[in-house]
Protein backbone atom coordinates (compact mmCIF):
# COMPACT_ATOMS: atom_id res chain seq x y z
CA UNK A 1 13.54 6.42 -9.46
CA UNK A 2 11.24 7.70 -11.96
CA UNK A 3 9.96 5.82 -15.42
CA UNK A 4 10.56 7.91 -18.67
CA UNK A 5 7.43 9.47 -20.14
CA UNK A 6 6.34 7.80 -23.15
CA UNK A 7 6.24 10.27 -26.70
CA UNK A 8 3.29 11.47 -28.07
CA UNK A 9 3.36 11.77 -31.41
CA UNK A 10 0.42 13.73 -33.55
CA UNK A 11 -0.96 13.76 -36.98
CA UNK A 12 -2.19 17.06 -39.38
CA UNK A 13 -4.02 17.04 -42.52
CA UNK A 14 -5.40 19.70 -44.78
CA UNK A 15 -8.77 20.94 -44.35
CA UNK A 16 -10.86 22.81 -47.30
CA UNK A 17 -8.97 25.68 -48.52
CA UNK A 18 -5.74 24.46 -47.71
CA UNK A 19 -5.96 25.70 -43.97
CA UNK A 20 -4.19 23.38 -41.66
CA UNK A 21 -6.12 21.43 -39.31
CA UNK A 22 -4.79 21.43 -35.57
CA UNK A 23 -2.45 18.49 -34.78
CA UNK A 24 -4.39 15.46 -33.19
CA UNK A 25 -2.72 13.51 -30.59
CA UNK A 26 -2.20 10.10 -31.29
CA UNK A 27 -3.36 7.63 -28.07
CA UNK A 28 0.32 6.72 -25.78
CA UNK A 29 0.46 3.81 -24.05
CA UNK A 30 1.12 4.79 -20.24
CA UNK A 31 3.99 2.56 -18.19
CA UNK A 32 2.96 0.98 -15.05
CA UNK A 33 4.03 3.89 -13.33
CA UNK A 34 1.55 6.00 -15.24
CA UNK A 35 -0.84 4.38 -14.94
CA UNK A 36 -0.49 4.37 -10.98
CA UNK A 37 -0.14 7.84 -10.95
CA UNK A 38 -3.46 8.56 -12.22
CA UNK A 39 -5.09 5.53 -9.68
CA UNK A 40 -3.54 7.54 -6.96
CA UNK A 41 -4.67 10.84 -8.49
CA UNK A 42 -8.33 9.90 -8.89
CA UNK A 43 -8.29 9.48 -4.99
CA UNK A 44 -6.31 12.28 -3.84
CA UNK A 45 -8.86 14.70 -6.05
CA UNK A 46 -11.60 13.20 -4.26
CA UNK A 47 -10.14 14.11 -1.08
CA UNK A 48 -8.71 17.47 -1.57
CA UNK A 49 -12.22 19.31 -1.69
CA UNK A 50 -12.09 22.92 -0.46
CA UNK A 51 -8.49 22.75 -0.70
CA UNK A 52 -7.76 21.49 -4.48
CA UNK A 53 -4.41 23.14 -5.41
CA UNK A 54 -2.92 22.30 -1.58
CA UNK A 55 0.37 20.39 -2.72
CA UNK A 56 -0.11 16.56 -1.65
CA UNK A 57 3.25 13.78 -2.29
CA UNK A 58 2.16 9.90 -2.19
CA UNK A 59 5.57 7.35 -1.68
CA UNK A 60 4.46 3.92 -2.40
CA UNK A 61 7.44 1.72 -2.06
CA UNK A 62 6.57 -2.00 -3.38
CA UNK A 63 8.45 -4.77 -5.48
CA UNK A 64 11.88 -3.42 -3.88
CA UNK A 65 11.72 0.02 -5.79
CA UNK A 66 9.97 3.48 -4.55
CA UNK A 67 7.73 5.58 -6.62
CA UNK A 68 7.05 9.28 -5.77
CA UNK A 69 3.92 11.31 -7.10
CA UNK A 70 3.18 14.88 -6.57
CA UNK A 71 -0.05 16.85 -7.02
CA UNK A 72 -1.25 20.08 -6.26
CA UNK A 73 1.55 23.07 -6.10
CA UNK A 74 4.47 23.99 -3.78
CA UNK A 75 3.21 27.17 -3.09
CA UNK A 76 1.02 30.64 -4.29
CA UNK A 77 4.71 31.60 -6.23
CA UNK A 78 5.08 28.00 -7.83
CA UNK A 79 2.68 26.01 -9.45
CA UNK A 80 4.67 22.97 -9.50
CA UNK A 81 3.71 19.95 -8.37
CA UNK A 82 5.72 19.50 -5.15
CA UNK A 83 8.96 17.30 -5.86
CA UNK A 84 10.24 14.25 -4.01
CA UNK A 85 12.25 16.09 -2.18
CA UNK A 86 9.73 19.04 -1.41
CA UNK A 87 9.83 19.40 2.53
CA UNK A 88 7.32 19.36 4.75
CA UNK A 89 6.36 19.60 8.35
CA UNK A 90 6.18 15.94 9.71
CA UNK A 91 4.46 17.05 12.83
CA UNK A 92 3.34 14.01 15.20
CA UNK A 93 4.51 11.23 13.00
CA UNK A 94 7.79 12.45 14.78
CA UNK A 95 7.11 9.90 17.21
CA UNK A 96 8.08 7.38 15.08
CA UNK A 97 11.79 8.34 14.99
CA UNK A 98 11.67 9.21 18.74
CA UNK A 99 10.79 6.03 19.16
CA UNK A 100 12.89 4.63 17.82
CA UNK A 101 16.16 5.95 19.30
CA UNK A 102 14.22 4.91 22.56
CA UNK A 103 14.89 1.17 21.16
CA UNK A 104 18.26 2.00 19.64
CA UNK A 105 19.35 3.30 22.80
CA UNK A 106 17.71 0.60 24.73
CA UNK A 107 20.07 -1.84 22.07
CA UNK A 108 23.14 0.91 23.31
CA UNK A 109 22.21 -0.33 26.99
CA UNK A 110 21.36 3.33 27.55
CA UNK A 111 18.02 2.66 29.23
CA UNK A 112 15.23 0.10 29.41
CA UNK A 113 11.92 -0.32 28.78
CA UNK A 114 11.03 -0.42 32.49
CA UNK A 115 13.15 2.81 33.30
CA UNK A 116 11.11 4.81 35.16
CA UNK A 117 10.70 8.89 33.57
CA UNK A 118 12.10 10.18 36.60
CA UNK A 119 15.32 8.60 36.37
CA UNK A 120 16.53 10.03 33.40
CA UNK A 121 14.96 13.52 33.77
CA UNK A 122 17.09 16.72 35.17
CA UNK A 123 16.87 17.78 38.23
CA UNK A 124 15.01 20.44 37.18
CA UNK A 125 12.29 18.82 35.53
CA UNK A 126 10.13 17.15 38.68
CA UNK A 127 6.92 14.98 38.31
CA UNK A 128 3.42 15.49 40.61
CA UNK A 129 3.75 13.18 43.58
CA UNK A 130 1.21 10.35 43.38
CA UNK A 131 1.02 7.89 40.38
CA UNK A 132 2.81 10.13 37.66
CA UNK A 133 5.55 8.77 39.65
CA UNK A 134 4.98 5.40 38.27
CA UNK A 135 5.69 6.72 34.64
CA UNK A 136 8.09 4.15 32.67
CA UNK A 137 9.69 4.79 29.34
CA UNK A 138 7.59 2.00 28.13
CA UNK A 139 4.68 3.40 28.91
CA UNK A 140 5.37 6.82 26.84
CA UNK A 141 6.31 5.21 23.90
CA UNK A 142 3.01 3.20 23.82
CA UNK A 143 0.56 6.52 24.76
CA UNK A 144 -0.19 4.57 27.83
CA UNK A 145 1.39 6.90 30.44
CA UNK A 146 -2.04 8.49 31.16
CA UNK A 147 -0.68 11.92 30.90
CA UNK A 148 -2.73 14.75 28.85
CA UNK A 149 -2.44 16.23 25.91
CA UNK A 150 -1.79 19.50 26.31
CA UNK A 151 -2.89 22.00 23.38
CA UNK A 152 -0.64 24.37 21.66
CA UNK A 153 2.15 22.51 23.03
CA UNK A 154 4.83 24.22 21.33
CA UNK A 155 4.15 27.54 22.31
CA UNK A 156 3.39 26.65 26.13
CA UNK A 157 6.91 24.32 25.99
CA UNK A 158 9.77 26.31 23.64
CA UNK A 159 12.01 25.84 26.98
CA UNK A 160 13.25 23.19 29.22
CA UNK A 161 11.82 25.80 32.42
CA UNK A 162 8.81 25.98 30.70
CA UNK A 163 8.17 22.18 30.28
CA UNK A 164 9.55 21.96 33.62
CA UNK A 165 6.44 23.90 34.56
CA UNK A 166 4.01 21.97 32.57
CA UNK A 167 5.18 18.35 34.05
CA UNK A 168 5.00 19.34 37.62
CA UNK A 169 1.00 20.02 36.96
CA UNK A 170 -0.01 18.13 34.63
CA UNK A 171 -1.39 15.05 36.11
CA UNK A 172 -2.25 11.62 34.41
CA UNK A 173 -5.95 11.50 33.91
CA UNK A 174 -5.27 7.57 34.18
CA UNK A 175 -2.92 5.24 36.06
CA UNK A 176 -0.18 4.42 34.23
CA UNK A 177 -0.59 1.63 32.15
CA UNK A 178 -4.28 1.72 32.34
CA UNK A 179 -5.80 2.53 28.68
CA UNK A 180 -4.47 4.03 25.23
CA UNK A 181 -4.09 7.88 25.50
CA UNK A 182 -2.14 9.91 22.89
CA UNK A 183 0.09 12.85 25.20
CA UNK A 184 2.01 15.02 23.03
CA UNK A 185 3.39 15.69 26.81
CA UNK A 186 4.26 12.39 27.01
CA UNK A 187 5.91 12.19 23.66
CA UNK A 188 8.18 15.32 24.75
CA UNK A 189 9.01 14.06 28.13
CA UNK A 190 10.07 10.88 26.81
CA UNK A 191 12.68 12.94 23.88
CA UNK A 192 13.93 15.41 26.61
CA UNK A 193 14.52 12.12 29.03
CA UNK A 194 16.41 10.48 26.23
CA UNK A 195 18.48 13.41 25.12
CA UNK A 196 19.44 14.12 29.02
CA UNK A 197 20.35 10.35 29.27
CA UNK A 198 23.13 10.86 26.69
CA UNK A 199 24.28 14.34 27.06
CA UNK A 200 23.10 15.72 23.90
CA UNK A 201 20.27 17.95 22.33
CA UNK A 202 16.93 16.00 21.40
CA UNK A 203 17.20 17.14 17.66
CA UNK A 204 21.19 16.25 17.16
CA UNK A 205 20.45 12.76 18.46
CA UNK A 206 17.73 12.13 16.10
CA UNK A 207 19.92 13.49 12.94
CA UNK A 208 23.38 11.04 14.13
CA UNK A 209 21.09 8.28 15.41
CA UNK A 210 18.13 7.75 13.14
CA UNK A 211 18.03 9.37 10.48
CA UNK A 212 21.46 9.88 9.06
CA UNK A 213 21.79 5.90 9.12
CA UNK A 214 18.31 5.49 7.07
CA UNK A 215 19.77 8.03 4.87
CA UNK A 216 17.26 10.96 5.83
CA UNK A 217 19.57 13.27 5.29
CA UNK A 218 16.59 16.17 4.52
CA UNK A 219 14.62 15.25 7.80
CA UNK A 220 16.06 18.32 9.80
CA UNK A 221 14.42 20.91 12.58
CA UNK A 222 12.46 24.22 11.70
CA UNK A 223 15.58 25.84 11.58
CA UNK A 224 17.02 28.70 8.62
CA UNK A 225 20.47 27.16 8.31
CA UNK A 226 23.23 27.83 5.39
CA UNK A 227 22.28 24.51 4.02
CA UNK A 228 18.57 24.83 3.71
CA UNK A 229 17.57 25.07 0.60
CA UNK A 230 14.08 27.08 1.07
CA UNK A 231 12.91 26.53 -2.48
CA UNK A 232 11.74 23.54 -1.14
CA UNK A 233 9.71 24.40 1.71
CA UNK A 234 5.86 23.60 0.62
CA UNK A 235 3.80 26.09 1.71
CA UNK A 236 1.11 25.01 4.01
CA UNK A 237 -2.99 26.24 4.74
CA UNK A 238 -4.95 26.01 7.75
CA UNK A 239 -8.10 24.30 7.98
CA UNK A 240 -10.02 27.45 6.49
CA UNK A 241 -7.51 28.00 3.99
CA UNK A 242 -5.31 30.40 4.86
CA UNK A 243 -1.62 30.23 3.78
CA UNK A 244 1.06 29.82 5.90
CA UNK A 245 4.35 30.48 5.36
CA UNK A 246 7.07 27.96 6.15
CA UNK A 247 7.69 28.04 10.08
CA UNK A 248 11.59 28.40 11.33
CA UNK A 249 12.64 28.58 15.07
CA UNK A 250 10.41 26.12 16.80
CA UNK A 251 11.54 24.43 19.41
CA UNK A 252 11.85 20.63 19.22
CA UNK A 253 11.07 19.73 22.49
CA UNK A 254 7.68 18.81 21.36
CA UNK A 255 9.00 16.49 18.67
CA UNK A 256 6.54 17.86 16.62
CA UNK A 257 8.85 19.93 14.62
CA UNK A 258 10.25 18.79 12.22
CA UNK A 259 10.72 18.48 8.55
CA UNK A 260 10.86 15.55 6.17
CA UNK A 261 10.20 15.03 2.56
CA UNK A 262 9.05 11.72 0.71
CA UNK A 263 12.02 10.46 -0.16
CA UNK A 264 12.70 10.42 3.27
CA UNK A 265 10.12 8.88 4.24
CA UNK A 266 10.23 5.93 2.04
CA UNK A 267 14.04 5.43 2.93
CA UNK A 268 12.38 4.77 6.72
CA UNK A 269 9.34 2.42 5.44
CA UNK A 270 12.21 0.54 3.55
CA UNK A 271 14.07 -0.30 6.94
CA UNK A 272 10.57 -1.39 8.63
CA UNK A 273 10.17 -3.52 5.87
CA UNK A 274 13.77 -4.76 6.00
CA UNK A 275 15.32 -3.72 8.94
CA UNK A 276 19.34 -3.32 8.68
CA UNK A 277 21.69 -5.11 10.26
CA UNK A 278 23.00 -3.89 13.69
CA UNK A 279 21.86 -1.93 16.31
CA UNK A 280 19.63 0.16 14.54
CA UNK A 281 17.42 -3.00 12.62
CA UNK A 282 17.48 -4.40 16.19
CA UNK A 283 15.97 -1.29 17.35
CA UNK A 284 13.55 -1.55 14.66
CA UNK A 285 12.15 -5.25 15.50
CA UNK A 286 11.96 -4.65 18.97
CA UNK A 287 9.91 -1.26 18.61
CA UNK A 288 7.89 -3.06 15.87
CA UNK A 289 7.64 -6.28 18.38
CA UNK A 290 6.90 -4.64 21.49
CA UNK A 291 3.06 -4.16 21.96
CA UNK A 292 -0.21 -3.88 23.90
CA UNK A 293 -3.82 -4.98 22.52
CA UNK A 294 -6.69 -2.14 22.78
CA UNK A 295 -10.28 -2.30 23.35
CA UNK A 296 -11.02 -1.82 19.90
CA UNK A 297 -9.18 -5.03 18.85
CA UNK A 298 -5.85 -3.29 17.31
CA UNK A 299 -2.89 -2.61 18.70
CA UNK A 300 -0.11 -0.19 19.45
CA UNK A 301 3.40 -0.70 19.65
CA UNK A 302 6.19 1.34 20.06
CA UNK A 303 5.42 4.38 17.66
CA UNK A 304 2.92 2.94 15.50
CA UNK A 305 -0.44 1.48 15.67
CA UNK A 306 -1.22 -1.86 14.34
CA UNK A 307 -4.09 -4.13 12.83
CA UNK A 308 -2.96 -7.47 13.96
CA UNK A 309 -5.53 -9.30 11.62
CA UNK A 310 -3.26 -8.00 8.27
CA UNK A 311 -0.31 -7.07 10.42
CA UNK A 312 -0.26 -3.23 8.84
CA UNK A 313 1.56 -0.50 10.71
CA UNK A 314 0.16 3.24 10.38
CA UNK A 315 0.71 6.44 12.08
CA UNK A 316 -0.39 10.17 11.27
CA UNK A 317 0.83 13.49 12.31
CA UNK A 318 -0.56 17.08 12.16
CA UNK A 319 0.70 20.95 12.39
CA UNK A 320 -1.58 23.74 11.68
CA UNK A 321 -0.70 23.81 8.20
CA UNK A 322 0.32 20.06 7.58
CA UNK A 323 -0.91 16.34 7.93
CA UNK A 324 1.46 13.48 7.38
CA UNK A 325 0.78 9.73 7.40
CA UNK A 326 2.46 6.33 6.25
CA UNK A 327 1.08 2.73 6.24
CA UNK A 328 3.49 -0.63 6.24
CA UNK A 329 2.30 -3.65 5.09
CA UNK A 330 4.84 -6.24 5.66
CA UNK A 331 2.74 -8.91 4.06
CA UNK A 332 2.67 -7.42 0.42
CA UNK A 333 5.84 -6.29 0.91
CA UNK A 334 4.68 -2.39 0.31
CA UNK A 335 4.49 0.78 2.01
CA UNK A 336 2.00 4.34 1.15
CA UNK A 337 3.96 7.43 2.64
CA UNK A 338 1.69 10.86 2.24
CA UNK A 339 2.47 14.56 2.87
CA UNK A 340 -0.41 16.96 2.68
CA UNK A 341 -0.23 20.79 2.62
CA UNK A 342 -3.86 21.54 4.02
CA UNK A 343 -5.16 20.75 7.22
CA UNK A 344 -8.60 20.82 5.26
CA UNK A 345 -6.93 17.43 3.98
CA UNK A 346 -8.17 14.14 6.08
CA UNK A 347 -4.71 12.82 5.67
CA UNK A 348 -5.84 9.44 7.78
CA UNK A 349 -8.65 8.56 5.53
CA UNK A 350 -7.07 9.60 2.22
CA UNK A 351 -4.15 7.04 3.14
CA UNK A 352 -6.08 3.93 3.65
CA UNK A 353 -8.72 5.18 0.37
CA UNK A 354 -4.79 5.12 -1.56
CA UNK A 355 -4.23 1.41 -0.38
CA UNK A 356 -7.59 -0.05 -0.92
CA UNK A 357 -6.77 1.40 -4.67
CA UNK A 358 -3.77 -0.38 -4.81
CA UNK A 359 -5.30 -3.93 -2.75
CA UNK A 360 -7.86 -3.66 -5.73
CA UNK A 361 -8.33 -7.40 -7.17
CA UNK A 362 -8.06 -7.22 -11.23
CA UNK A 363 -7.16 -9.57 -14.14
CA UNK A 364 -3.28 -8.06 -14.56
CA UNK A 365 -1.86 -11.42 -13.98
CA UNK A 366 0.30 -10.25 -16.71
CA UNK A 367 2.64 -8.45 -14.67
CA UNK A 368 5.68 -9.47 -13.78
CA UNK A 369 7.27 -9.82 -10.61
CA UNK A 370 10.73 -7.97 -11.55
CA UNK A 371 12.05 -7.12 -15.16
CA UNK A 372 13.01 -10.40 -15.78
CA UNK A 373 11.11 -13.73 -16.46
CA UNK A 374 12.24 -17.59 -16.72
CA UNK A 375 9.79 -18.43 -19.29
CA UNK A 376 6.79 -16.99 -20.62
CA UNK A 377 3.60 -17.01 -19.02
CA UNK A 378 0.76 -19.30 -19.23
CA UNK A 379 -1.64 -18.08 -21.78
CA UNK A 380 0.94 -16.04 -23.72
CA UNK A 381 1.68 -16.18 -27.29
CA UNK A 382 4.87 -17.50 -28.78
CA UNK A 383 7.15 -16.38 -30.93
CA UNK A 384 10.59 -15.91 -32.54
CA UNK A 385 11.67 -12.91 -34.29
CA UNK A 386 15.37 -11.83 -34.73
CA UNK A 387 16.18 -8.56 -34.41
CA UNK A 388 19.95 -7.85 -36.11
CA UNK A 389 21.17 -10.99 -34.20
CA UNK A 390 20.93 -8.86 -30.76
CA UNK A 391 17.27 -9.33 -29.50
CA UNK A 392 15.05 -11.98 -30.04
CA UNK A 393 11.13 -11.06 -29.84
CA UNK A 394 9.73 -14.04 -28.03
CA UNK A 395 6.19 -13.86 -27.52
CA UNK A 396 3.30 -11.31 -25.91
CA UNK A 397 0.43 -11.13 -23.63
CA UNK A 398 -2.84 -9.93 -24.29
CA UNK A 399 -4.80 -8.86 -21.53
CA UNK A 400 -7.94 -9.37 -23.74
CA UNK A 401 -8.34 -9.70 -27.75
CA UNK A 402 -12.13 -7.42 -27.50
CA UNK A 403 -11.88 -4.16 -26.37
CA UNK A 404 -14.10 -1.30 -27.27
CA UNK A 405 -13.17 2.71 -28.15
CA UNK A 406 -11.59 4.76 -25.14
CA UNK A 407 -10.77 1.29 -23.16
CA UNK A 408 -7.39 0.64 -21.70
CA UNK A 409 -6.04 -2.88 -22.44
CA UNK A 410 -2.59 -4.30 -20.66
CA UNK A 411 0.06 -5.65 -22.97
CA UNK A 412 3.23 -7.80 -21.74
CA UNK A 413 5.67 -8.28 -24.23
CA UNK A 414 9.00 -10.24 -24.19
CA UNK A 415 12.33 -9.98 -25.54
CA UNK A 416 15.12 -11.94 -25.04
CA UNK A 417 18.44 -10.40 -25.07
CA UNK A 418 20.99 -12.54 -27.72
CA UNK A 419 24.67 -10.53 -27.41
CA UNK A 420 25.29 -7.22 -25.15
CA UNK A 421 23.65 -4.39 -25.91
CA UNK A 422 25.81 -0.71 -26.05
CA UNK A 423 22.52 1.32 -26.95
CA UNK A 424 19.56 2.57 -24.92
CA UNK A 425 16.84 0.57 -27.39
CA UNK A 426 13.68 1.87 -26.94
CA UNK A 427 10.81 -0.41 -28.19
CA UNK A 428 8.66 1.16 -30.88
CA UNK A 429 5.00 0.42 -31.26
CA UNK A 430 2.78 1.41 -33.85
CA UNK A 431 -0.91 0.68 -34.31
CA UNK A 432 -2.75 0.54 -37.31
CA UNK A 433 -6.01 -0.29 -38.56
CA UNK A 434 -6.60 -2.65 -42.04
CA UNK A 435 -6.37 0.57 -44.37
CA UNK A 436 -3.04 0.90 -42.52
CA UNK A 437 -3.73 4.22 -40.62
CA UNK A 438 -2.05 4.66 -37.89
CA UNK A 439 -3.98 5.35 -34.80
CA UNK A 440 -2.00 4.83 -32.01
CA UNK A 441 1.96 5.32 -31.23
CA UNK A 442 3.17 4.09 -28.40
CA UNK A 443 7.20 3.89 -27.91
CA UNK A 444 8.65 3.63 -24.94
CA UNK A 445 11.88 2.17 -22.44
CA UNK A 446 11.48 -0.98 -21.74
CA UNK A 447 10.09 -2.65 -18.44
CA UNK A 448 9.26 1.24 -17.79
CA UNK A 449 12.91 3.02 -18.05
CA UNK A 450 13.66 1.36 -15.12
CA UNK A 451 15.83 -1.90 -16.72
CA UNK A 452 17.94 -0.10 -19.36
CA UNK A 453 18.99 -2.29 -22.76
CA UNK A 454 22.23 -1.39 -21.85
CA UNK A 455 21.89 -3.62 -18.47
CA UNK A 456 20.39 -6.90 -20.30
CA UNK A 457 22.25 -9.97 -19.85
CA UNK A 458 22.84 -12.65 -22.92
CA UNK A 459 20.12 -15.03 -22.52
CA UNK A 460 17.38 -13.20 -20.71
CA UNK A 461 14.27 -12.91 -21.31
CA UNK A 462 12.87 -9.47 -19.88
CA UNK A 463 9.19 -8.41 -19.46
CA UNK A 464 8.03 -5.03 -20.97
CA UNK A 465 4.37 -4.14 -19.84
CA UNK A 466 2.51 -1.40 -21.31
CA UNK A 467 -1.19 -0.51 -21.19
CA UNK A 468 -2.77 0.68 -24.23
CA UNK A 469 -4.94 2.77 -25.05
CA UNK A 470 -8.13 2.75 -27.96
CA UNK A 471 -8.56 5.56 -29.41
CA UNK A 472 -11.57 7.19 -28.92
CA UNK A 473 -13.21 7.57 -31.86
CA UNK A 474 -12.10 4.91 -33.02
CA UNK A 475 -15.40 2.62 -34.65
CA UNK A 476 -15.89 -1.30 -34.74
CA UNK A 477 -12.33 -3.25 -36.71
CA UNK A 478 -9.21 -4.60 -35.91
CA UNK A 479 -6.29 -2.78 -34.66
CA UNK A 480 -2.74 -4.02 -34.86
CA UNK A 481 0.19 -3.46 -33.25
CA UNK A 482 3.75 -3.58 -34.72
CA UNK A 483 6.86 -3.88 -33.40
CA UNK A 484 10.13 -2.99 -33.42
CA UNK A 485 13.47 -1.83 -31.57
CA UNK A 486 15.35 0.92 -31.82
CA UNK A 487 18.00 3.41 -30.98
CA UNK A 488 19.16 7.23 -31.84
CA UNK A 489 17.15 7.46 -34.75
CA UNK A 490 18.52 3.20 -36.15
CA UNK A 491 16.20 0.48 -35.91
CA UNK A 492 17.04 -3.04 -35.62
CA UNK A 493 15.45 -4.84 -38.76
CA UNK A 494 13.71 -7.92 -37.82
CA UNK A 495 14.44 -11.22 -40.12
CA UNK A 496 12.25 -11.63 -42.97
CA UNK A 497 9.37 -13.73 -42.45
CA UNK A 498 5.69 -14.25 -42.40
CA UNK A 499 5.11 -11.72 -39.57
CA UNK A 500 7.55 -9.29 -40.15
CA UNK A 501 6.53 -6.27 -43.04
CA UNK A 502 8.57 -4.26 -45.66
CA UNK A 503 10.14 -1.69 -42.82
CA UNK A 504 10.97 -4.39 -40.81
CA UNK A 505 8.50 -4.41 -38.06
CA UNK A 506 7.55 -6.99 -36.27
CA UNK A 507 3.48 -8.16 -36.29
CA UNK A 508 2.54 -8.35 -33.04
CA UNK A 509 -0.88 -9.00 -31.24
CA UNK A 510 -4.17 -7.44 -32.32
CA UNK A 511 -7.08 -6.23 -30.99
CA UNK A 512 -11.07 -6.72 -32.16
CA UNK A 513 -12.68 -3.46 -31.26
CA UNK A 514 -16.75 -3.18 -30.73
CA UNK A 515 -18.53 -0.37 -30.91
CA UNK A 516 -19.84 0.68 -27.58
């Protein structure tokens, strides 16, 4: 899932008196992947504020692949960023899944749409008289049932008696059907309906149901089992700070409580993107297809809400100690997932600043749409440099030939694959000034670690995008960048020719640099 870290190599010399100067980092060139880590980072330490060591993971799922970056720590014990599969409290993004099973069980011919609540509730769970009568399944899943919301929900509600107690006097404040209302009442009445429709606990039907299917296998209840690993539990703050510990025995019949981490996550934005086949991925179009306009021009559908001008799906969720969000966007093809540690965190607003980031228009045409190219791209330069009869080097990119000190310039280059490969090549770049100095080292896997030589197929030709970077000190000349291939400590010699040096290396594109 995750691109290999390019080296970083450094350079000593002597000073006067023979003392040893302090090594000096030569400039890396950062992968894609990188690269979007530190876009994404820039905007999450914008919006982390009071709380900036609250642990915070970003999923972005785009070009058929995920990507998972963590910031912040797990918790006061361990300063770690959190990991992938760090877990945190999902709170009313819950919904979604409840949801959901509503349309996989609608699918099952369980229930309909137009089932009223009161059909599918026990006996000992009784409505007001009057319009919360009226209450259809539909109209819960779309927080249009005109219930309220009822604060502290979880501690009012840890039993079916004591929900019981809440529904028979909690009134809508609107007909049914009448306007947009978020009810976390609502929400739990339509999970307890649903789990007495089939005979089975609202938490176990979510785990054999939903998630299990997606592949969530870490999206589980706040519950201290044998299998829980608790090393992963991100510790959460309030909204003044305060620590909380990780939360265990809460009742689910909020659907509030649960747990989820980002890989998670992204395996569910995958299958809105791409629904499965069967029941479930008909589930998922209907839920996604079923919805209602609002006054403000969006709209809701069944567990999300929606902009119908781009067609983008979003939903949030909060705890005490927690915010969650994710964002579809069906049209590029990508999805932002985001778990937040802090409710000092605007979780909503940080998730839309992370997709405008990644919406931003810029000139990296360069980049490819998968590891692999038919033919080089227009504006590239040409070329045709054996390597050992296994690779041939077959042209580059330049982003632009003038950059100045401390810029970052994008470089696509392209090498076609002659015979199988057995070794893990990495490509080796050097850049050097005209004394020959080098100034900037830059080897990495190609196409980002994520197409391995070993994988290339004769014929070929596979796109390996790096961005550069000048060094900073670095005053007005020409840098050049050489080129090469290599593997456990071997390196594939290049033919001789015009463009190829003494070690072997292959000349490849250079740079004018200006002073500032």
């Amino acid at each position: 899932m995750f691109s290999r870290r390019s080296f970083v190599f450094g350079t000593a010399g002597l000073a006067a008196g023979c003392y040893a100067r302090p090594p000096t980092p030569l400039p890396y060139a950062a992968t894609p992947e990188e690269e979007l880590r530190e876009r994404i980072g820039g905007r999450v330490r914008a919006f982390r504020g009071s709380a900036p060591d609250s642990g915070v993971s970003v999923g972005v799922w785009q070009g058929g692949r995920p990507s998972v970056f963590g910031y912040g720590r797990t918790s006061l014990h361990d300063p770690h960023a959190p990991s992938a599969d760090a877990l945190f409290e999902l709170g009313s993004l819950g919904e979604v899944l409840v949801c959901l099973l509503l349309g996989e069980m609608v699918q099952r011919a369980r229930v309909t749409l137009d089932d009223p609540l009161r059909a599918h509730l026990p006996p000992s769970v009784t409505l007001p008289e009057g319009s919360a009568q009226a209450i259809t399944l539909r109209q819960l899943a779309l927080n249009t049932s005109g219930l309220p919301a009822i604060a502290d929900l979880e501690a009012r509600a840890p039993d079916e008696p004591s929900l019981a107690r809440l529904a028979q006097v909690a009134r809508p404040e609107t007909l049914p059907g009448a306007r947009f209302q978020p009810s976390n009442l609502g929400m739990a009445l339509l999970g307890h309906s649903l789990a007495t429709r089939d005979g089975v606990p609202i938490g176990a039907l979510l785990t054999d149901r939903i998630a299990r299917p997606l592949g969530m296998l870490s999206t589980t209840r706040f519950a201290r089992t044998v299998a829980l690993d608790e090393s992963r539990l991100v510790e959460g703050a309030n909204a003044i700070g305060q620590r909380r510990p990780p939360r265990f025995d809460v009742p689910l019949l909020g659907v509030a409580a649960l747990r989820t981490s980002t890989n998670d996550l992204l395996r569910l934005t995958a299958a809105l993107l791409a629904p499965p086949p069967g029941p479930l991925g008909a589930a998922i179009r209907e839920c996604l297809a079923t919805r209602r306009p609002l006054d403000d021009g969006s709209q809701v559908a069944l567990g999300f809400r929606v902009e119908p001008t781009s067609g983008q799906l979003w939903q949030t969720g909060e705890t005490a100690a927690f915010r969650a969000a994710l964002l579809v966007d069906p049209a590029q093809g990508r999805a932002i997932t985001l778990l937040v540690a802090s409710a000092a965190i605007d979780a909503r607003g940080l998730l839309f600043e992370i997709a405008r980031e990644l919406a931003l228009p810029s000139s990296r045409a360069i980049r490819p749409a998968g590891h692999t190219v038919a033919a080089l791209p227009p504006g590239s330069t040409p070329a045709s440099d054996d390597l050992e009869g296994a690779v041939r080097f077959v042209g580059y990119h330049l982003e632009t030939p003038v950059a100045r000190a401390g810029d970052s310039v994008r470089v696509a280059l392209y090498w076609q694959c002659v015979t199988p490969i057995a070794d893990d090549l990495r490509v080796l770049v050097s850049g050097s000034d005209e004394h020959g100095r080098e100034l900037v080292r830059a080897d990495h896997y190609p196409a980002a670690g994520r197409y391995p030589s070993r994988q290339w197929r004769p014929g070929e030709i596979v796109a390996d995008e790096l961005v550069l970077r000048v060094p900073g000190g670095y005053d007005a000349g020409r840098l050049t960048l050489w080129l090469g291939l290599g593997a456990a400590g071997r390196v594939l010699r290049a033919s001789p020719g015009a463009r190829v040096d003494l070690q072997g290396r292959i000349r490849g594109p250079s740079l004018e640099i200006t002073r500032k």
